[in-house]
C-alpha atoms as a PDB file:
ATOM      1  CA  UNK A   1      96.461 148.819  98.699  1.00  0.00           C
ATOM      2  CA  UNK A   2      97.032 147.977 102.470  1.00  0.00           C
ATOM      3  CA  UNK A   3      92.948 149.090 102.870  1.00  0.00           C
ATOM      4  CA  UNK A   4      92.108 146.340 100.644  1.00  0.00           C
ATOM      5  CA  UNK A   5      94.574 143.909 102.412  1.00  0.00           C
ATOM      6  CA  UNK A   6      93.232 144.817 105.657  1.00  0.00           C
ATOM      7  CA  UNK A   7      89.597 144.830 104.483  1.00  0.00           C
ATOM      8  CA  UNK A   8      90.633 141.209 102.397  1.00  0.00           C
ATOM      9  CA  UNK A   9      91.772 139.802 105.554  1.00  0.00           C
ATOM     10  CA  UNK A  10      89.252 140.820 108.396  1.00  0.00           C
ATOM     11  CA  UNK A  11      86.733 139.548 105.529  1.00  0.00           C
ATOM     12  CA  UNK A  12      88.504 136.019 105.623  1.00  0.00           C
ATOM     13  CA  UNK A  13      88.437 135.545 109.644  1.00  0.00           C
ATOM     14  CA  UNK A  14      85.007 136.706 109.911  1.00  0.00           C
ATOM     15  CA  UNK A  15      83.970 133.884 107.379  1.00  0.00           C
ATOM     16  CA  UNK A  16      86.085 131.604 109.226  1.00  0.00           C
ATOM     17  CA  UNK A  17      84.625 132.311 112.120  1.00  0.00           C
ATOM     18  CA  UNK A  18      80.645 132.294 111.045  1.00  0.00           C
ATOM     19  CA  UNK A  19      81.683 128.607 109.721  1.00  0.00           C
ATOM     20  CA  UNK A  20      83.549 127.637 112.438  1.00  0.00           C
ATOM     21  CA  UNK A  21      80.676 126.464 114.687  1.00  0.00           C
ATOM     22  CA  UNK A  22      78.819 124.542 111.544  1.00  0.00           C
ATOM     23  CA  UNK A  23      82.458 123.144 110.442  1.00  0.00           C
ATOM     24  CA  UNK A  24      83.859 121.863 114.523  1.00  0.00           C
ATOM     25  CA  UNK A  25      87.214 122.037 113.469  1.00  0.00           C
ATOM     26  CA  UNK A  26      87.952 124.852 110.701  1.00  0.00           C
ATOM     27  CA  UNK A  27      91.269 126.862 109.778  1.00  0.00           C
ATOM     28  CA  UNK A  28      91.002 130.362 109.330  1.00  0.00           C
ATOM     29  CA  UNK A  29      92.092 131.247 105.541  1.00  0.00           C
ATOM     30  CA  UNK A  30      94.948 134.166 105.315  1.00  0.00           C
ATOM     31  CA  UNK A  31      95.526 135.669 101.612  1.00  0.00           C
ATOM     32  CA  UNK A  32      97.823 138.691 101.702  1.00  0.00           C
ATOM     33  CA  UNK A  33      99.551 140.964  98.975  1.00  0.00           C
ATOM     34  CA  UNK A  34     103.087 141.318 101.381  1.00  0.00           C
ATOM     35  CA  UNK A  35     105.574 138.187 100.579  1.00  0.00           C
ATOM     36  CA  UNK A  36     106.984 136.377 102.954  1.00  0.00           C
ATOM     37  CA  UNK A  37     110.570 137.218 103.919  1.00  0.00           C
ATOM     38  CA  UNK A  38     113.134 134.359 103.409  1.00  0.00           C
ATOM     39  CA  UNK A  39     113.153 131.514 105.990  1.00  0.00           C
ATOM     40  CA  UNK A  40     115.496 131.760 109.104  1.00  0.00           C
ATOM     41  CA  UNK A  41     117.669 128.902 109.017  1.00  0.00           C
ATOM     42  CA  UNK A  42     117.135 126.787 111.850  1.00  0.00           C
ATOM     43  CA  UNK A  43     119.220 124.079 112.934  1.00  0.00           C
ATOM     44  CA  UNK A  44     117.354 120.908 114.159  1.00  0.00           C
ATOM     45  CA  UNK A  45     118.276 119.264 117.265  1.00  0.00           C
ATOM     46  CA  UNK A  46     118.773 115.550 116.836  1.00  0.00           C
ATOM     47  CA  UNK A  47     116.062 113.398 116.742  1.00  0.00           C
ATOM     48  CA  UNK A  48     113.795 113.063 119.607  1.00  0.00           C
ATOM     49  CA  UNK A  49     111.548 109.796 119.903  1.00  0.00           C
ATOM     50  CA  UNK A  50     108.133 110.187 118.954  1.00  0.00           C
ATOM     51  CA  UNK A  51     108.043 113.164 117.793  1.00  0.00           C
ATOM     52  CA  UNK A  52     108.942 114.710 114.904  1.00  0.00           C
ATOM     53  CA  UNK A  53     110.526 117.976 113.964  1.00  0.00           C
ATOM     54  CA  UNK A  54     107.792 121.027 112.380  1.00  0.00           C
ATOM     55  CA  UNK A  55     109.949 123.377 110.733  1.00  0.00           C
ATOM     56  CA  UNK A  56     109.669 127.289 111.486  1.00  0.00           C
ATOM     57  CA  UNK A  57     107.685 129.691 109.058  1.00  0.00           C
ATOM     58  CA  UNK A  58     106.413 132.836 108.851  1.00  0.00           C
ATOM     59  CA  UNK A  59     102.970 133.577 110.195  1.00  0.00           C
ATOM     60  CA  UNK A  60     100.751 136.894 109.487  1.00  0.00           C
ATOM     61  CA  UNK A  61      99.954 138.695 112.899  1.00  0.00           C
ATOM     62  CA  UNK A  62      98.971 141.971 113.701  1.00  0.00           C
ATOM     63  CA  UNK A  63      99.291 142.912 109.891  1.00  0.00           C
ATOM     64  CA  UNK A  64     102.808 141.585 109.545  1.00  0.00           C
ATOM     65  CA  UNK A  65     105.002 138.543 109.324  1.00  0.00           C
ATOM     66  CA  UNK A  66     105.724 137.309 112.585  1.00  0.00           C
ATOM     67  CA  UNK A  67     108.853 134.572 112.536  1.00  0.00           C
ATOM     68  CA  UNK A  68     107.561 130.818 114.476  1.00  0.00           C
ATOM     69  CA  UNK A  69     110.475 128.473 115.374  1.00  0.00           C
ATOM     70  CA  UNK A  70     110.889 125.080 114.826  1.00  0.00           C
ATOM     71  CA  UNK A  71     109.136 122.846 117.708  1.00  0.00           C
ATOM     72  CA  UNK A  72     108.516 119.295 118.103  1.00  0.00           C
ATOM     73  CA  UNK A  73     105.185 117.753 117.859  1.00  0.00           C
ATOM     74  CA  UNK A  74     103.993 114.306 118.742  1.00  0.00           C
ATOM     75  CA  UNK A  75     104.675 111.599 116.070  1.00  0.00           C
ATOM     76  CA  UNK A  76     101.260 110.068 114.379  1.00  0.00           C
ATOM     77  CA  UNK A  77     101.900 106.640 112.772  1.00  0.00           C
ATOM     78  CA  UNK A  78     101.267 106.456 109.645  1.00  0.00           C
ATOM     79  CA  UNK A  79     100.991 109.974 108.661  1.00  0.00           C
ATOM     80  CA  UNK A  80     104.038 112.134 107.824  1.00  0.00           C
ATOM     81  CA  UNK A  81     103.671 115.848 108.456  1.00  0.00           C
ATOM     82  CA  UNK A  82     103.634 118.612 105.838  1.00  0.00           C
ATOM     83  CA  UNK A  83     104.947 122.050 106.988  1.00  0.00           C
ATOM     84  CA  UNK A  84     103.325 125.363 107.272  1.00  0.00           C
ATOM     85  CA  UNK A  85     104.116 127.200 104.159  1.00  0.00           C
ATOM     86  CA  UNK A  86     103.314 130.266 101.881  1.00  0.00           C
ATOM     87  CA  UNK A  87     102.001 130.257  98.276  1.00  0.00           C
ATOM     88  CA  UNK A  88     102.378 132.553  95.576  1.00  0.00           C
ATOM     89  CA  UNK A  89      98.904 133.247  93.312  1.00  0.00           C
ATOM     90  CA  UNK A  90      99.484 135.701  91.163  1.00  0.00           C
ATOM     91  CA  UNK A  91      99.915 138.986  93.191  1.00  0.00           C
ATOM     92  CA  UNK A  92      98.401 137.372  96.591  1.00  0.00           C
ATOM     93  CA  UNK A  93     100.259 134.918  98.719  1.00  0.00           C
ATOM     94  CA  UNK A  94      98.221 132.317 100.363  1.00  0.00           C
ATOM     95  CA  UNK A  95      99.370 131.009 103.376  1.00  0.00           C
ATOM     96  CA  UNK A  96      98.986 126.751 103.874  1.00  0.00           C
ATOM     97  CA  UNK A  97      98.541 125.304 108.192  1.00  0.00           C
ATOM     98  CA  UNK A  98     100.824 122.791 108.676  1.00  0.00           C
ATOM     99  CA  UNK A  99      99.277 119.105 108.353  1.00  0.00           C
ATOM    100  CA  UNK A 100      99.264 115.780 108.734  1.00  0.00           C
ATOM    101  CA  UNK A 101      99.028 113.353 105.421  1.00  0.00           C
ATOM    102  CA  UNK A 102      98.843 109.601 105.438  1.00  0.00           C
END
């Protein structure tokens, strides 16, 4: 199972990265069969002006899950920003950048 993870994965970034040059700006696609561990809890600091708070989640690095904190990022008016997170597909987990939506 992990050959076909690996193998899954290094299949992804390679397509990512043959499109990336076409594309300008393009995210590289991670689909794994390891869920995510449970999110740290974080406290926020208090607000900070123009910025806004991008929660911490778990990244896939080196084969594992690799913990990000929380960080600010610099507000965008009119959008509101949509966090990093992981999502379940049947026996795969696909993992979603953080984003901005208007």
């Amino acid at each position: 199972m992990a050959n076909g993870r690996t193998l899954r994965v290094a299949l992804l970034i390679c397509a990512g990265a043959i499109a990336a040059p076409s594309l300008g700006s393009a995210a590289v696609l991670v689909d794994i069969d390891i869920a995510p561990p449970a999110p740290r809890v974080e406290v926020m600091p208090g607000p900070r002006a123009g910025f806004v708070w991008a929660p911490g989640y778990w990244a896939w690095r080196g084969g594992a899950h690799a913990w990000v904190q929380g960080h600010w990022i610099r507000e965008r008016p009119g959008y509101h920003w949509v966090p990093d997170v992981w999502v379940q597909a049947g026996p795969h987990w696909h993992y979603a950048p953080g984003h901005w939506e208007r």
